[in-house]
N, C-alpha and C. Protein backbone atom coordinates (compact mmCIF):
# COMPACT_ATOMS: atom_id res chain seq x y z
N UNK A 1 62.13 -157.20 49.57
CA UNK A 1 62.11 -156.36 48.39
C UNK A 1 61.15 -155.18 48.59
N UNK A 2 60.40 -155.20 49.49
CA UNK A 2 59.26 -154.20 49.34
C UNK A 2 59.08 -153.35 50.03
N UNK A 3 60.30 -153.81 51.30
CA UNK A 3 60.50 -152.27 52.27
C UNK A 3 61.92 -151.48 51.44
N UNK A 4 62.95 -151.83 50.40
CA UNK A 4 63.56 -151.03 49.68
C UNK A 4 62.48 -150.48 48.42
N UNK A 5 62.21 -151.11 47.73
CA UNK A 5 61.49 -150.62 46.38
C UNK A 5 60.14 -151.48 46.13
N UNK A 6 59.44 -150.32 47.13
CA UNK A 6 57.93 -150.64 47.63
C UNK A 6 56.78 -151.32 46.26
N UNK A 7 56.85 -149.94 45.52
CA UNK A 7 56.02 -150.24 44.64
C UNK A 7 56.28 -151.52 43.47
N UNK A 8 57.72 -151.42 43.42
CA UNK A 8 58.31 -152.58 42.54
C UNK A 8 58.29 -153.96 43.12
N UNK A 9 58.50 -154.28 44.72
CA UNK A 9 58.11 -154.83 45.56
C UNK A 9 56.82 -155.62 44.70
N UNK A 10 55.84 -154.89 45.59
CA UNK A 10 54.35 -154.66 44.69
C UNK A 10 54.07 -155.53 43.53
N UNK A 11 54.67 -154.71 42.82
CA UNK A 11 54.21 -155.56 41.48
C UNK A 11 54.55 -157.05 41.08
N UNK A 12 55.76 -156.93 41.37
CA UNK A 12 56.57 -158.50 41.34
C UNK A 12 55.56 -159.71 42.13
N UNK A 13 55.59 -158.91 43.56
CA UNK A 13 54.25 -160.35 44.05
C UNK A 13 53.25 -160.27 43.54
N UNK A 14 52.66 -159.25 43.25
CA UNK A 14 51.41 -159.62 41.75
C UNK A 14 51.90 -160.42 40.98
N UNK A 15 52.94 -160.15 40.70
CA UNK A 15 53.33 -161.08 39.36
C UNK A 15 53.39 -162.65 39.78
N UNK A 16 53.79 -162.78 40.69
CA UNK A 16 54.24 -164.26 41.54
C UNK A 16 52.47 -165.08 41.37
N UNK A 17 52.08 -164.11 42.25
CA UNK A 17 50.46 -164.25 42.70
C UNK A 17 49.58 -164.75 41.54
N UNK A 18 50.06 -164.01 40.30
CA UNK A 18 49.72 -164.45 39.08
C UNK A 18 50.16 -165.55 38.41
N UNK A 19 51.73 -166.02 38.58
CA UNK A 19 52.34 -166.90 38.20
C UNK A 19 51.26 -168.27 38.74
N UNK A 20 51.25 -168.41 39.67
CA UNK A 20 50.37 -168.91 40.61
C UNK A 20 49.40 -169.44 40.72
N UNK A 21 48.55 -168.85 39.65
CA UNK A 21 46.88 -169.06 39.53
C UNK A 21 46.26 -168.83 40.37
N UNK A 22 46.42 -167.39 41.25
CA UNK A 22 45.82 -167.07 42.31
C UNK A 22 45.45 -165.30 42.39
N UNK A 23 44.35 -165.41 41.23
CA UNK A 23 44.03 -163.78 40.69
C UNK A 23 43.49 -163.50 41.31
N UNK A 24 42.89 -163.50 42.83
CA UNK A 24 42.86 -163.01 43.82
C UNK A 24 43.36 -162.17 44.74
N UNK A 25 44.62 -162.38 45.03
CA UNK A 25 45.60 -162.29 45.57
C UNK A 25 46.44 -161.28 45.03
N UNK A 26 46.72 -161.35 43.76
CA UNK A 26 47.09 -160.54 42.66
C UNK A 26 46.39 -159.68 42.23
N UNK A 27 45.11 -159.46 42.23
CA UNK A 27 44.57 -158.06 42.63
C UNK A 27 44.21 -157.73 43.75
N UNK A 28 44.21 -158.37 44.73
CA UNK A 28 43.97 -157.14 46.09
C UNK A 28 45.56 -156.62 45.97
N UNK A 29 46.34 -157.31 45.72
CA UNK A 29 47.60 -156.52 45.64
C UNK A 29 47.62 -155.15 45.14
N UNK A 30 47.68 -155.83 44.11
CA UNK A 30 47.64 -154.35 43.11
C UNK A 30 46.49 -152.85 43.47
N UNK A 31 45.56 -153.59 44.00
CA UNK A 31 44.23 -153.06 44.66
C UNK A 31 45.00 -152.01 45.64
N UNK A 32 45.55 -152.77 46.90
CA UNK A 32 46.39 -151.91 47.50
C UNK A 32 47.35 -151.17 47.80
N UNK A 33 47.87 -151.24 46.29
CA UNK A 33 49.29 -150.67 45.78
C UNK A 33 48.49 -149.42 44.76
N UNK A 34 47.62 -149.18 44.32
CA UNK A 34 46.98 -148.47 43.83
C UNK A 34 46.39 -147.26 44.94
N UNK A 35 45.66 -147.46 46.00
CA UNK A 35 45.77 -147.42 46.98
C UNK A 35 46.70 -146.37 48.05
N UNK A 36 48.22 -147.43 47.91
CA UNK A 36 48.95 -145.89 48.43
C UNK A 36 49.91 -145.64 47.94
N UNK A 37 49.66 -145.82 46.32
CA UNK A 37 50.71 -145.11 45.42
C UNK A 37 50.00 -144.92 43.96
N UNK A 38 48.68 -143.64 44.54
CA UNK A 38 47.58 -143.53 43.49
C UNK A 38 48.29 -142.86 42.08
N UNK A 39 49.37 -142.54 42.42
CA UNK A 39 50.20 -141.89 41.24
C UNK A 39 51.34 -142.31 40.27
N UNK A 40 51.28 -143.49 40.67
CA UNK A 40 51.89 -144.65 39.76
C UNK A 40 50.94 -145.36 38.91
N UNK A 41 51.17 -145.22 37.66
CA UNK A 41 50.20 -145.70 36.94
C UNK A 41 50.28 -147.09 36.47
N UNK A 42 51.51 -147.91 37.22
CA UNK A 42 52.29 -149.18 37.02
C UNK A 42 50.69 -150.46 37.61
N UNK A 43 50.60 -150.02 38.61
CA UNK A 43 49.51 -150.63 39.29
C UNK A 43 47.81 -150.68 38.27
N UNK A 44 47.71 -149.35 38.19
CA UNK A 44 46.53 -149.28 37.42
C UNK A 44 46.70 -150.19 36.18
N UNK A 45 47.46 -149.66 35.39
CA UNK A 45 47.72 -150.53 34.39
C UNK A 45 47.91 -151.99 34.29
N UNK A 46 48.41 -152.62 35.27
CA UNK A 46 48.29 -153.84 35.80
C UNK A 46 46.69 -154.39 36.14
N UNK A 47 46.01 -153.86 36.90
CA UNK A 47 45.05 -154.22 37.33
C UNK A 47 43.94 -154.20 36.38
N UNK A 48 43.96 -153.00 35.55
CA UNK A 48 42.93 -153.00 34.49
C UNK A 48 42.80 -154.24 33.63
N UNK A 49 44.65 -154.50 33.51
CA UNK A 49 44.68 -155.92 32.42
C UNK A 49 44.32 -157.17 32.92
N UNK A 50 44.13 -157.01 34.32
CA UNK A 50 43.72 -158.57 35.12
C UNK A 50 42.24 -158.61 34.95
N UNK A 51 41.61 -157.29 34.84
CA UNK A 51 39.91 -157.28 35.61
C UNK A 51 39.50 -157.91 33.84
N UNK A 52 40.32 -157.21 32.94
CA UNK A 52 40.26 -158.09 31.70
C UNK A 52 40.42 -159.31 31.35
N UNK A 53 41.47 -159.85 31.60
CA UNK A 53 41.46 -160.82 31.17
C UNK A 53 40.57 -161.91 31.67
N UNK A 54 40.09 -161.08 33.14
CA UNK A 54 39.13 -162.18 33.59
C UNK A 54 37.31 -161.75 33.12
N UNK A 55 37.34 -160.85 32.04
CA UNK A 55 36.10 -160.22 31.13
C UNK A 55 35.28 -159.48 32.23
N UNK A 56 35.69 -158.86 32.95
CA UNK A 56 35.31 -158.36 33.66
C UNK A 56 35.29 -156.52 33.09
N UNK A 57 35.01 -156.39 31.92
CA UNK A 57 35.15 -155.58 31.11
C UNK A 57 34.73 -153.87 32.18
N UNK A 58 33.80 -154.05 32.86
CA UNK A 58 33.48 -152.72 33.44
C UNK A 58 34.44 -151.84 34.56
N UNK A 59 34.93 -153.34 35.43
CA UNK A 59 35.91 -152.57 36.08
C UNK A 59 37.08 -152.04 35.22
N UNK A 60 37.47 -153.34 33.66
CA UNK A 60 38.71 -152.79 33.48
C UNK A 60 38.37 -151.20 33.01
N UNK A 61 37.56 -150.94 32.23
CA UNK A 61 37.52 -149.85 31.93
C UNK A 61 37.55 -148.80 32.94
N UNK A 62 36.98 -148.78 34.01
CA UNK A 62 37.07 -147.43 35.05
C UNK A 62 39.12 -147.85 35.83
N UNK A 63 39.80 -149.11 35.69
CA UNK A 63 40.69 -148.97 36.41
C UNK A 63 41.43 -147.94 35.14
N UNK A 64 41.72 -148.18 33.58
CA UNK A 64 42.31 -148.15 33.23
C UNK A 64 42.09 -146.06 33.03
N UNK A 65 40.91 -145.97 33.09
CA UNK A 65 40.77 -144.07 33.34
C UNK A 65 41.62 -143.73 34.67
């Protein structure tokens, strides 16, 4: 999936990664999908809501700017 539709690719195994209980994994993802597709805001937005939910309140705020 991710050498046709990279970034969508991307997100989906975040999503898996998440399914998972493995929020690790699911943000370096997103980490590196942010990375080299700084202009998709699919990723950011994703990641801000993880650094949250895990109260990690400072990163979410600078991912989500």
């Amino acid at each position: 999936m991710t050498e046709f539709a990279p970034i969508e690719g991307k997100l989906r195994l975040a999503g898996l990664y998440e399914q998972m209980d493995k929020p690790e994994q699911a943000r370096a993802t997103l980490t590196g999908l942010t990375a080299s597709s700084p202009d998709d805001p699919r990723a950011y937005l994703r990641l801000g809501f993880a650094y949250q939910a895990d109260e990690d309140y400072a990163n979410a705020i600078q991912t989500f700017r």
